[in-house]
N, C-alpha and C. Protein backbone atom coordinates (compact mmCIF):
# COMPACT_ATOMS: atom_id res chain seq x y z
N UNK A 1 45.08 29.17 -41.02
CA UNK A 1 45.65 30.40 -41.53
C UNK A 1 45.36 31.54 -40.57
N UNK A 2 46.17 32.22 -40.20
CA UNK A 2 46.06 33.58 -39.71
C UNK A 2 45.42 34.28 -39.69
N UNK A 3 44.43 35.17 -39.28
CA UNK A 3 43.27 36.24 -40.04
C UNK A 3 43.65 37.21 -39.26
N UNK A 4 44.12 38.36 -39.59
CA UNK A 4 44.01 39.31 -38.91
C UNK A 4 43.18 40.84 -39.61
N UNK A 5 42.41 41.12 -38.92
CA UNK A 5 41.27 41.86 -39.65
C UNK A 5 41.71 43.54 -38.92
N UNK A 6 40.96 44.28 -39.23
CA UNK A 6 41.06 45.92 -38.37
C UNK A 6 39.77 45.45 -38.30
N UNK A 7 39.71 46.17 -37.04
CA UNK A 7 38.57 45.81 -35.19
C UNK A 7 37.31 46.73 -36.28
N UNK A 8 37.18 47.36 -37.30
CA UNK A 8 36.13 47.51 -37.33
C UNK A 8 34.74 46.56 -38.55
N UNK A 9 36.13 45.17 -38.34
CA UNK A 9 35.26 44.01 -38.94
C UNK A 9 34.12 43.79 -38.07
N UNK A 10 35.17 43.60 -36.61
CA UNK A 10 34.24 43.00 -35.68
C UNK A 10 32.40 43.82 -35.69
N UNK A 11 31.99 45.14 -35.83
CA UNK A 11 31.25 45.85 -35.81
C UNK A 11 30.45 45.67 -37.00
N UNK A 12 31.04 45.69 -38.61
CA UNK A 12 30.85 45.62 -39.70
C UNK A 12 30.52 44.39 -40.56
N UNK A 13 31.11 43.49 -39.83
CA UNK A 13 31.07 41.99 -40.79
C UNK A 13 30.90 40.75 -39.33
N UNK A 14 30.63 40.91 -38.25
CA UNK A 14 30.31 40.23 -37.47
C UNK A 14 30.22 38.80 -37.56
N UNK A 15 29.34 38.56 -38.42
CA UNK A 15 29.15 37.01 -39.31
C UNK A 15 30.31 36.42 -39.62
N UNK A 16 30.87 37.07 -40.41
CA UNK A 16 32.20 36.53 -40.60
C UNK A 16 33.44 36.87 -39.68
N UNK A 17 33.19 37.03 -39.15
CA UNK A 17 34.66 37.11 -37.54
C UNK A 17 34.02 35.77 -36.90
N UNK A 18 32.45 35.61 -36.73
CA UNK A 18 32.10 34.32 -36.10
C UNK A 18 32.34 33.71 -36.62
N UNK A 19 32.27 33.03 -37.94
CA UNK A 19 32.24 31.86 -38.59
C UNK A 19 34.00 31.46 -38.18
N UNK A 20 34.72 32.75 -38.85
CA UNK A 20 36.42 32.08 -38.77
C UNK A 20 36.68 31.68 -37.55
N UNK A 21 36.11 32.33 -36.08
CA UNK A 21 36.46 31.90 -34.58
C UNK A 21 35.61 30.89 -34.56
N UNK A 22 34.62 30.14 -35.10
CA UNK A 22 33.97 29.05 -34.68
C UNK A 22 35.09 27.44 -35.60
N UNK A 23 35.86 27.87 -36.59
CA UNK A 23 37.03 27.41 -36.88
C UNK A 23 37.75 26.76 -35.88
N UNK A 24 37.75 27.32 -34.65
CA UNK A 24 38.69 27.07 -33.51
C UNK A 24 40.09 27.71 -33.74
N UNK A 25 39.88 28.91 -34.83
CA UNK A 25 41.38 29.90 -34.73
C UNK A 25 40.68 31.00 -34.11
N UNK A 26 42.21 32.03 -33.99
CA UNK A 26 41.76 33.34 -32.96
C UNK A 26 41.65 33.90 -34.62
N UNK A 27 41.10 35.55 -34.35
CA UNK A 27 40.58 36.26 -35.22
C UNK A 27 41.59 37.72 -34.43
N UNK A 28 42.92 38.23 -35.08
CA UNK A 28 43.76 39.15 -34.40
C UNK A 28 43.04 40.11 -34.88
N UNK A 29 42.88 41.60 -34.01
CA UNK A 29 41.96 42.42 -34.94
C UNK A 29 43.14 43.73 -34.41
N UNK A 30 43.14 44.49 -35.34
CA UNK A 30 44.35 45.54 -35.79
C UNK A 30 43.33 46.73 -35.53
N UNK A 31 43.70 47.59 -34.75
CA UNK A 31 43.67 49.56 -35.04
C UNK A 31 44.40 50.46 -35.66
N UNK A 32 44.32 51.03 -36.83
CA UNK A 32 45.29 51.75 -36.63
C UNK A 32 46.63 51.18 -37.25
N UNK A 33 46.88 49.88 -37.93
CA UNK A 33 47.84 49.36 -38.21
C UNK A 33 48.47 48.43 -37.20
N UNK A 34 47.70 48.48 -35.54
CA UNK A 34 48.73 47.85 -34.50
C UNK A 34 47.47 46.86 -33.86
N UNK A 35 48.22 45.85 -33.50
CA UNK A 35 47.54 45.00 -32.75
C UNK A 35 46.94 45.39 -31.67
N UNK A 36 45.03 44.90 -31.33
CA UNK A 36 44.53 45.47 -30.40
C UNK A 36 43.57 44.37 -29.61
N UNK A 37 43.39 43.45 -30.19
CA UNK A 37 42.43 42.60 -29.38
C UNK A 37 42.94 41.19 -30.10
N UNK A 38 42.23 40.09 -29.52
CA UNK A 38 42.25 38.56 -30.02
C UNK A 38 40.85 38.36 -30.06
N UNK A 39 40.47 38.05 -30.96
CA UNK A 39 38.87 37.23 -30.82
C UNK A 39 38.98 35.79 -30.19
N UNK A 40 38.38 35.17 -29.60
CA UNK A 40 38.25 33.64 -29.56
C UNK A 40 37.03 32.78 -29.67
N UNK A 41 36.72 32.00 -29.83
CA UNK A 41 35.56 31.21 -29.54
C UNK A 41 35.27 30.72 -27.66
N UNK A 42 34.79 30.34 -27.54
CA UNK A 42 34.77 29.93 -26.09
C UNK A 42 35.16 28.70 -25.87
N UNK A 43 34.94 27.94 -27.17
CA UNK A 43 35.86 26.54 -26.83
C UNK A 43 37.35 26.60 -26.94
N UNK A 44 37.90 27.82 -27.81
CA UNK A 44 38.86 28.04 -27.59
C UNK A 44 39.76 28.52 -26.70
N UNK A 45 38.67 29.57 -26.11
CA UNK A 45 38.92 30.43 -24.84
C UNK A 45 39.30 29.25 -23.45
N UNK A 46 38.49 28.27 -23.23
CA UNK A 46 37.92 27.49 -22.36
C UNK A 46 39.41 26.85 -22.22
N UNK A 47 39.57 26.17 -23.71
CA UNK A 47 41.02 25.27 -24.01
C UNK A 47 42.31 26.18 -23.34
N UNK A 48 42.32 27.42 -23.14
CA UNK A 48 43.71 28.25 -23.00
C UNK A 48 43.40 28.13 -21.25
N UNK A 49 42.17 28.52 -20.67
CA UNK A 49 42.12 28.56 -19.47
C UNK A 49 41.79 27.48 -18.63
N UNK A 50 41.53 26.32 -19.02
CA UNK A 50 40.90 25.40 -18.20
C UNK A 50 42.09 24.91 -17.22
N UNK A 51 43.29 24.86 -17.64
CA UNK A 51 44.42 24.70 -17.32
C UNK A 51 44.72 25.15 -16.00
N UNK A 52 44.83 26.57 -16.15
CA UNK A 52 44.97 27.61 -15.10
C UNK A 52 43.93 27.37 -13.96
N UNK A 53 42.49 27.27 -14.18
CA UNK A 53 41.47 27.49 -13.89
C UNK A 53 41.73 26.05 -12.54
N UNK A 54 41.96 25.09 -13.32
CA UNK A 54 42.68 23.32 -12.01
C UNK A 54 43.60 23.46 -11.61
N UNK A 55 44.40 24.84 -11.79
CA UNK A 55 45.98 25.17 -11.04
C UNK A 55 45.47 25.72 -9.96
N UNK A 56 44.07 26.58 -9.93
CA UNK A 56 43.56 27.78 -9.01
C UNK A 56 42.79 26.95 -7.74
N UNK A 57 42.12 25.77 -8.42
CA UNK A 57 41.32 24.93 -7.51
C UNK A 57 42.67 23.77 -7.18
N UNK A 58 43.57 23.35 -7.22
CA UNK A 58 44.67 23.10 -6.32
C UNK A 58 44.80 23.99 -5.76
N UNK A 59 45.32 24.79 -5.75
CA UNK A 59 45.99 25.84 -4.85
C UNK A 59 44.92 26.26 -3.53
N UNK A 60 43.87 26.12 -3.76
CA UNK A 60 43.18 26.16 -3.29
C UNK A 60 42.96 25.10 -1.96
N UNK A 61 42.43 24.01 -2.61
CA UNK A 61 42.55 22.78 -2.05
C UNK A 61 44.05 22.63 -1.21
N UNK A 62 44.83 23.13 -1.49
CA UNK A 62 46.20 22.93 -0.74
C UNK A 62 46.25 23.73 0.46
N UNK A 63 45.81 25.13 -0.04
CA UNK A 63 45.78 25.89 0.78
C UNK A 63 44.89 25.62 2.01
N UNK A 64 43.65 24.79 1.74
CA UNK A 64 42.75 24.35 3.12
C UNK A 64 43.17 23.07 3.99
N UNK A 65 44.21 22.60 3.43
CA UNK A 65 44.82 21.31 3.86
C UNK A 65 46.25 21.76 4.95
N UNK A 66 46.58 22.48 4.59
CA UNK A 66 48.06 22.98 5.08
C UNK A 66 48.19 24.62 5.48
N UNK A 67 48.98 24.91 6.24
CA UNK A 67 48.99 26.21 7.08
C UNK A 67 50.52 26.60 6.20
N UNK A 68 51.42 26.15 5.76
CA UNK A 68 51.88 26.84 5.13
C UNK A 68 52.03 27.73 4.09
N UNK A 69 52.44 29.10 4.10
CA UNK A 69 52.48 29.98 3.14
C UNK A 69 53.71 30.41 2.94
N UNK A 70 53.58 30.57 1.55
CA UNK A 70 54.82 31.55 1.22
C UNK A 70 54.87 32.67 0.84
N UNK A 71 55.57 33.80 0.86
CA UNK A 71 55.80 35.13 0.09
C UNK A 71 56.13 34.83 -1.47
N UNK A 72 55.70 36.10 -1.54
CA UNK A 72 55.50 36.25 -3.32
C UNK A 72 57.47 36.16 -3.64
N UNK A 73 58.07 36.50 -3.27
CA UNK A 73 59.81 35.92 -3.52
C UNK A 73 59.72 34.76 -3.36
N UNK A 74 59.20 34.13 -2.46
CA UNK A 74 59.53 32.76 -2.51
C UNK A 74 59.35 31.86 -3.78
N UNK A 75 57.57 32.38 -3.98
CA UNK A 75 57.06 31.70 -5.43
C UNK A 75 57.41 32.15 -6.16
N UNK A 76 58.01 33.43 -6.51
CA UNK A 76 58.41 33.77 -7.84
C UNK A 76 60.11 33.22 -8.01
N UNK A 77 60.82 33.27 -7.36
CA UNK A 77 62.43 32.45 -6.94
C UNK A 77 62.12 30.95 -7.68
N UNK A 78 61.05 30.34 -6.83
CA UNK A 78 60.70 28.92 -7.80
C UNK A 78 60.18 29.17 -9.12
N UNK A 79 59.58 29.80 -9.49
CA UNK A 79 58.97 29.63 -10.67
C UNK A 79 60.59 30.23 -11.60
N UNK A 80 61.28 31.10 -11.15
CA UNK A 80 62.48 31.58 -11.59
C UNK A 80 63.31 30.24 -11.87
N UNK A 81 63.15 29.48 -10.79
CA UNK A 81 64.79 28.05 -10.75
C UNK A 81 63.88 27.90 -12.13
N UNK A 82 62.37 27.29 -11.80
CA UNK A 82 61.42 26.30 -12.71
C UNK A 82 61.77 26.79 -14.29
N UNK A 83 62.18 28.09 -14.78
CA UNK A 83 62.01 28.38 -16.20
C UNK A 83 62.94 28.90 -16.49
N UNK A 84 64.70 29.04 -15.24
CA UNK A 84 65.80 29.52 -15.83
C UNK A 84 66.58 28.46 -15.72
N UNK A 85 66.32 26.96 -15.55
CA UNK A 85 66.60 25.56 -15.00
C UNK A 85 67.47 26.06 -14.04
């Protein structure tokens, strides 16, 4: 289920913003009526980035293997074909 709290749970009820993010859901926290932060757990956090994180260490690894580079048009043109087919 959804929880979205105003950010001054996080300050006020602490305990319980942990318990629901140790759930493995986010905890949306509202100002003001408008969305302002995401809570996460770190296993959750970990799960969104670990991804990215083995895209960065390829790129990497590629990059010490090979002398070619490209401009930021180039990669963004592909990533353009990649998600407008």
């Amino acid at each position: 289920m959804i929880q979205i709290r105003p950010v001054s749970d996080l300050r006020n009820k602490f305990p319980e913003i942990e318990k629901a993010v140790g759930g493995g859901e986010p905890v949306y926290l509202t100002k003001n009526g408008y969305g302002t932060m995401v809570v996460l757990s770190m296993e959750a956090y970990a799960r969104l980035t670990d991804s990215v994180e083995a895209a960065f260490d390829e790129a990497d690894r590629y990059a010490l293997e090979n002398e070619k580079r490209y401009t930021h048009e180039e990669v963004f043109s592909q990533l353009r074909r990649r998600v407008n087919g």
